[in-house]
N, C-alpha and C. Protein backbone atom coordinates (compact mmCIF):
# COMPACT_ATOMS: atom_id res chain seq x y z
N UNK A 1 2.86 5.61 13.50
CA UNK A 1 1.56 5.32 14.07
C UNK A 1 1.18 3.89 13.66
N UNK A 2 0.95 3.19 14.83
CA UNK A 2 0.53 1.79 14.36
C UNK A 2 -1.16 1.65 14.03
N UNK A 3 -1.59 0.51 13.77
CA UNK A 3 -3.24 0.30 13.06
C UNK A 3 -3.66 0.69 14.59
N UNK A 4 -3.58 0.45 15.78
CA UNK A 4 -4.51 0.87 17.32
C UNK A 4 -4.56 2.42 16.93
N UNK A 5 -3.11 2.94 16.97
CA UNK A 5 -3.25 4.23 17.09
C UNK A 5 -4.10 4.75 15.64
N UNK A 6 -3.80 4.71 14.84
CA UNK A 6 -4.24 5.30 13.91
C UNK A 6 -6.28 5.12 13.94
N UNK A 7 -6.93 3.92 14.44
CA UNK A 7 -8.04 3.35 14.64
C UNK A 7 -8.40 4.16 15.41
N UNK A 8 -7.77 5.02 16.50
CA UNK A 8 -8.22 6.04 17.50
C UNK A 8 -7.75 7.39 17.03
N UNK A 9 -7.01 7.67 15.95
CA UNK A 9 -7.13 8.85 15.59
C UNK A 9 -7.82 8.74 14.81
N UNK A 10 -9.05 8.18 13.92
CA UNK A 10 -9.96 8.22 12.74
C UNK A 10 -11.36 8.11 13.89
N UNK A 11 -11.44 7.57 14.87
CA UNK A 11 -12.39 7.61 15.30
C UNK A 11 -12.73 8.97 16.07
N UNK A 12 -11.70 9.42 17.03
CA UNK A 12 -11.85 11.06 17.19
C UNK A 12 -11.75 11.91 16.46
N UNK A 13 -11.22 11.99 14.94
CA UNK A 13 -11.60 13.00 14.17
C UNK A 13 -12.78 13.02 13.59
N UNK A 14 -13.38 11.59 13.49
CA UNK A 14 -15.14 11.42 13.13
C UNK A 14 -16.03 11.77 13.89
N UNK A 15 -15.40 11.56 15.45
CA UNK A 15 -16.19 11.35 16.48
C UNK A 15 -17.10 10.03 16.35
N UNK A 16 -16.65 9.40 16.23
CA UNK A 16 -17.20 7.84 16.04
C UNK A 16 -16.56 6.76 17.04
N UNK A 17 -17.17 6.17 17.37
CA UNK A 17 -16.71 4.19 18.14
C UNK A 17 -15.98 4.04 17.65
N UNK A 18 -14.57 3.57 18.04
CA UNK A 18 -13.16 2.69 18.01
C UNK A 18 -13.54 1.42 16.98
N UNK A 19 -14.64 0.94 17.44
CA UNK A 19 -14.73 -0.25 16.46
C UNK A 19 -15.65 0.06 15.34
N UNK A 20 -16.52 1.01 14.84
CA UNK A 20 -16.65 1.82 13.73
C UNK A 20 -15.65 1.95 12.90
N UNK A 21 -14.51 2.78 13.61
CA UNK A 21 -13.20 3.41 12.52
C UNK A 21 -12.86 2.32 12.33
N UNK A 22 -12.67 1.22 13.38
CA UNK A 22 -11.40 -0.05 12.57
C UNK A 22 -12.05 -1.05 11.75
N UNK A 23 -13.46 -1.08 11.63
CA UNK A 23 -14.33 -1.65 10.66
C UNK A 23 -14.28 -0.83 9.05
N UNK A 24 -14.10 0.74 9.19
CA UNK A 24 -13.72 1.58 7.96
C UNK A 24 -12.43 1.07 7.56
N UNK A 25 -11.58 0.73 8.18
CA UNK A 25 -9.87 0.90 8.09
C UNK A 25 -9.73 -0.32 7.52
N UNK A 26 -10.32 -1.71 8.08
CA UNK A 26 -10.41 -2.59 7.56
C UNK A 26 -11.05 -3.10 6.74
N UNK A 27 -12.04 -2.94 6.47
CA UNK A 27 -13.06 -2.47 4.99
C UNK A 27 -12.28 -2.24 3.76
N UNK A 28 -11.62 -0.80 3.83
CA UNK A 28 -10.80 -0.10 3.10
C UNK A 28 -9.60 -1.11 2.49
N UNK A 29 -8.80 -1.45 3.93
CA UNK A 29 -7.52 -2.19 3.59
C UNK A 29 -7.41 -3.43 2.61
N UNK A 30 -8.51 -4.34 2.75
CA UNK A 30 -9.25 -5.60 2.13
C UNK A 30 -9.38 -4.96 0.74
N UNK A 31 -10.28 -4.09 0.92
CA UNK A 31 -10.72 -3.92 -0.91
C UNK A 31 -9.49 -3.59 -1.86
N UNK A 32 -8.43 -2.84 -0.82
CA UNK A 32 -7.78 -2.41 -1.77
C UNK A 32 -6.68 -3.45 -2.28
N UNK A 33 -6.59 -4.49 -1.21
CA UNK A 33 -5.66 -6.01 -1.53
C UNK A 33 -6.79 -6.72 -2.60
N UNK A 34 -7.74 -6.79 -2.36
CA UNK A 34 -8.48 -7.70 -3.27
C UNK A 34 -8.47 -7.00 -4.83
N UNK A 35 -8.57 -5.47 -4.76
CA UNK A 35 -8.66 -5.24 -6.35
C UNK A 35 -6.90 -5.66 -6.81
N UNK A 36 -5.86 -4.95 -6.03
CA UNK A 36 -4.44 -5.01 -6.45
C UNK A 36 -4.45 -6.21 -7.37
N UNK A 37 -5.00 -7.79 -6.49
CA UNK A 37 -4.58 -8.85 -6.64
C UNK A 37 -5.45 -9.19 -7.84
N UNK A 38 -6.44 -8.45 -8.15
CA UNK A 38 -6.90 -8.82 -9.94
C UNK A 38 -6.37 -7.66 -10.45
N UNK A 39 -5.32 -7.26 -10.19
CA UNK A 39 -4.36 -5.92 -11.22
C UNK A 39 -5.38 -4.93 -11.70
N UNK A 40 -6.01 -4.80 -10.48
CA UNK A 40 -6.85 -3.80 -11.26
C UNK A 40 -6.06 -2.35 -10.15
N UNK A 41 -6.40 -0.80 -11.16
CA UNK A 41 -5.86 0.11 -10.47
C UNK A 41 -6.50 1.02 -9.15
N UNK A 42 -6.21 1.91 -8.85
CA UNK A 42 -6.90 1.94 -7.71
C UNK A 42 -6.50 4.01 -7.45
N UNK A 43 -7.29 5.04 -8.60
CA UNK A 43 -6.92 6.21 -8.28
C UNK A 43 -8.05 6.88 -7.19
N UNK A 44 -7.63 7.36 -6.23
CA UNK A 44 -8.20 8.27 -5.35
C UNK A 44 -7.64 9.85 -5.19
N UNK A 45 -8.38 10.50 -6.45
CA UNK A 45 -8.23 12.14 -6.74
C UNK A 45 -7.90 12.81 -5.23
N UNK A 46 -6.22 13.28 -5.72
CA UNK A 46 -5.91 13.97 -4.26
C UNK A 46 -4.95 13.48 -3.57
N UNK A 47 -5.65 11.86 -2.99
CA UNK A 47 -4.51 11.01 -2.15
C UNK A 47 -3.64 10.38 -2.93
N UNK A 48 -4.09 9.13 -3.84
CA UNK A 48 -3.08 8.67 -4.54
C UNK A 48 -3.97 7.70 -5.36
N UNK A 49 -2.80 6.88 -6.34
CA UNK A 49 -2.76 5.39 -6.82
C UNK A 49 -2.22 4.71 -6.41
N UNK A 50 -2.83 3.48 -6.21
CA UNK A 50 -2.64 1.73 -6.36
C UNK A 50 -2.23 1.67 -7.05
N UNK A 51 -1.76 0.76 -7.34
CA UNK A 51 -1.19 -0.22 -8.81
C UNK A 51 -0.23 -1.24 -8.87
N UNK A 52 0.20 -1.98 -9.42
CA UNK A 52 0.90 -3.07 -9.60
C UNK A 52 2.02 -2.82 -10.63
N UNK A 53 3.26 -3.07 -10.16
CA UNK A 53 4.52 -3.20 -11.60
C UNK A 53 5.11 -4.68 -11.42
N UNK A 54 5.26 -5.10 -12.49
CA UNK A 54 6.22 -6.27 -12.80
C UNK A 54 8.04 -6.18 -12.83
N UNK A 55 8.28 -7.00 -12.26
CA UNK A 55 9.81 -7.11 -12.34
C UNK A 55 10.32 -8.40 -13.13
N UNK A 56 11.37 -8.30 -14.70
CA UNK A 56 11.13 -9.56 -15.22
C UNK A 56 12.22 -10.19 -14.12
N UNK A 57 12.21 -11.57 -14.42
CA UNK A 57 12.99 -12.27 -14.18
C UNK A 57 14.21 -12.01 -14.23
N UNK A 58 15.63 -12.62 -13.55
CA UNK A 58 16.59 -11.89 -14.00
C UNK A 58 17.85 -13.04 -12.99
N UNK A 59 18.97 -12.58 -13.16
CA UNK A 59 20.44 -13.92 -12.48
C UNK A 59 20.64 -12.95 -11.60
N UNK A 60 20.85 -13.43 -10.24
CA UNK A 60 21.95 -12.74 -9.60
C UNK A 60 22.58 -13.41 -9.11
N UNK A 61 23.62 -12.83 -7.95
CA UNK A 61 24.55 -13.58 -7.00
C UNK A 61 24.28 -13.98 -5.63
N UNK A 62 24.61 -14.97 -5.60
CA UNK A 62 24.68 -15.59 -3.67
C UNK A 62 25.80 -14.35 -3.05
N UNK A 63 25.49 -13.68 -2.40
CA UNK A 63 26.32 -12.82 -1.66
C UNK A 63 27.30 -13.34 -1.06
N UNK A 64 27.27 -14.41 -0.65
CA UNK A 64 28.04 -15.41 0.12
C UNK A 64 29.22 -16.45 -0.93
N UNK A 65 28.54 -16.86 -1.71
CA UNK A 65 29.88 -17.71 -2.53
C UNK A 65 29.58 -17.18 -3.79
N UNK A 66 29.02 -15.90 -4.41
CA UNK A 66 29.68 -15.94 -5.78
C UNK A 66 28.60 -16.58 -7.10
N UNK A 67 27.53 -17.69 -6.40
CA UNK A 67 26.85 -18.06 -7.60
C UNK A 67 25.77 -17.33 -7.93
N UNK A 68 25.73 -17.97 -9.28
CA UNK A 68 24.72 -17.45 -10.18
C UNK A 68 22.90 -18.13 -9.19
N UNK A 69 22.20 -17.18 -8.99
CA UNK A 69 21.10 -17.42 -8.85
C UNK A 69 19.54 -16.80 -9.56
N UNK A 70 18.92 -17.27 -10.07
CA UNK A 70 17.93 -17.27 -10.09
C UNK A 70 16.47 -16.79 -9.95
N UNK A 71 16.18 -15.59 -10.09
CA UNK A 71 15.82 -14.50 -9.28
C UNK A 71 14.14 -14.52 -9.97
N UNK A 72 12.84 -15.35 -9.86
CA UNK A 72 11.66 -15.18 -10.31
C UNK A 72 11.23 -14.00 -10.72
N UNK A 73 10.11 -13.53 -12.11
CA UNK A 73 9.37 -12.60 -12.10
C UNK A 73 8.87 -12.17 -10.58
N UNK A 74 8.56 -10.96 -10.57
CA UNK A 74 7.65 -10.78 -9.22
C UNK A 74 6.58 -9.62 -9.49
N UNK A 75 5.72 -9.13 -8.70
CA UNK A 75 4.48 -8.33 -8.78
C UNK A 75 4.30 -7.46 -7.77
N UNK A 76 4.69 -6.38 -7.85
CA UNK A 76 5.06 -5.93 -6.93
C UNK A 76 3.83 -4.48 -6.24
N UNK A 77 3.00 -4.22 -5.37
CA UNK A 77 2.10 -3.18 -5.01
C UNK A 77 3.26 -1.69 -5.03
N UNK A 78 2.13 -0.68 -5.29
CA UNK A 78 2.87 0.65 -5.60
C UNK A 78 1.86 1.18 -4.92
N UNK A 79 2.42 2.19 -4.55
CA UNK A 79 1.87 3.51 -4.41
C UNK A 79 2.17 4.59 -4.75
N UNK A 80 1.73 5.66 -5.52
CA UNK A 80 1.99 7.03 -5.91
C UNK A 80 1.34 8.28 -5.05
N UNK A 81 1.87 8.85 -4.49
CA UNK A 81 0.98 10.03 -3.82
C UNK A 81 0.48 11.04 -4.51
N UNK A 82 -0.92 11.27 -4.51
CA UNK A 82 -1.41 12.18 -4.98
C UNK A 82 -1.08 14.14 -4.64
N UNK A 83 -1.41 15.10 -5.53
CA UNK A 83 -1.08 16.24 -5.60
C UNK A 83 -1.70 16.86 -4.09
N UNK A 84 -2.69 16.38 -3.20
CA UNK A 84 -3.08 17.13 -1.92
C UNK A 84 -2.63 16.50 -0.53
N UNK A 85 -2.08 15.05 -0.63
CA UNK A 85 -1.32 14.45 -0.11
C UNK A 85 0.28 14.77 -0.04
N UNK A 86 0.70 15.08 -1.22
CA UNK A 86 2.53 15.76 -1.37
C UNK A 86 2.31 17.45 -0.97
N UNK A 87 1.37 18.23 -0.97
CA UNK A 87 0.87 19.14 -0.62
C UNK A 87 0.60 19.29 1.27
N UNK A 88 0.34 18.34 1.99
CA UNK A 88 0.08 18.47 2.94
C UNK A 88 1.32 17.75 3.72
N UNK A 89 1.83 17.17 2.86
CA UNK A 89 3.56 16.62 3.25
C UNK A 89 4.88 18.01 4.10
N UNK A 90 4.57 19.27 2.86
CA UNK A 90 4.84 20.22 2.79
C UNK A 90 4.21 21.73 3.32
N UNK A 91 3.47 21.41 4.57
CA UNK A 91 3.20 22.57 4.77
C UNK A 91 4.19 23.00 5.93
């Protein structure tokens, strides 16, 4: 389901305006990039966590010739699914 579709399935399960739901959706999506990006966490009892892991630095290889490269720390967004979310995965 892409962001259109999904924007019209939140608005008929509310029964709400198309541009209502994608003002929620986008609301939502923003806050949750803006907290990530001050590492802050992000639990919603049920659905899931946000959160951020680090990867250190580290060498690898050019797939192509063999060298040693270079590979930066990075910061990477997570998600964990919550217990009514892996629950509704499975019915």
């Amino acid at each position: 389901m892409n962001k259109q579709e999904f924007v019209t399935f939140v608005a008929e399960q509310n029964k709400r305006k198309k541009v209502e739901a994608e003002k929620v959706i986008d609301m939502f999506t923003s806050s949750v990039i803006d907290a990530i990006r001050e590492n802050n966490e992000i639990s919603l009892q049920g659905f899931g966590q946000f959160y951020t892991s680090k990867i250190k630095a580290r060498t690898g290889r050019n797939p192509k010739n063999g060298q040693p490269v270079n590979i930066p720390e990075q910061t990477l967004a997570k998600f964990s699914a919550g217990q009514k979310l892996k629950d509704a995965c499975n019915r």
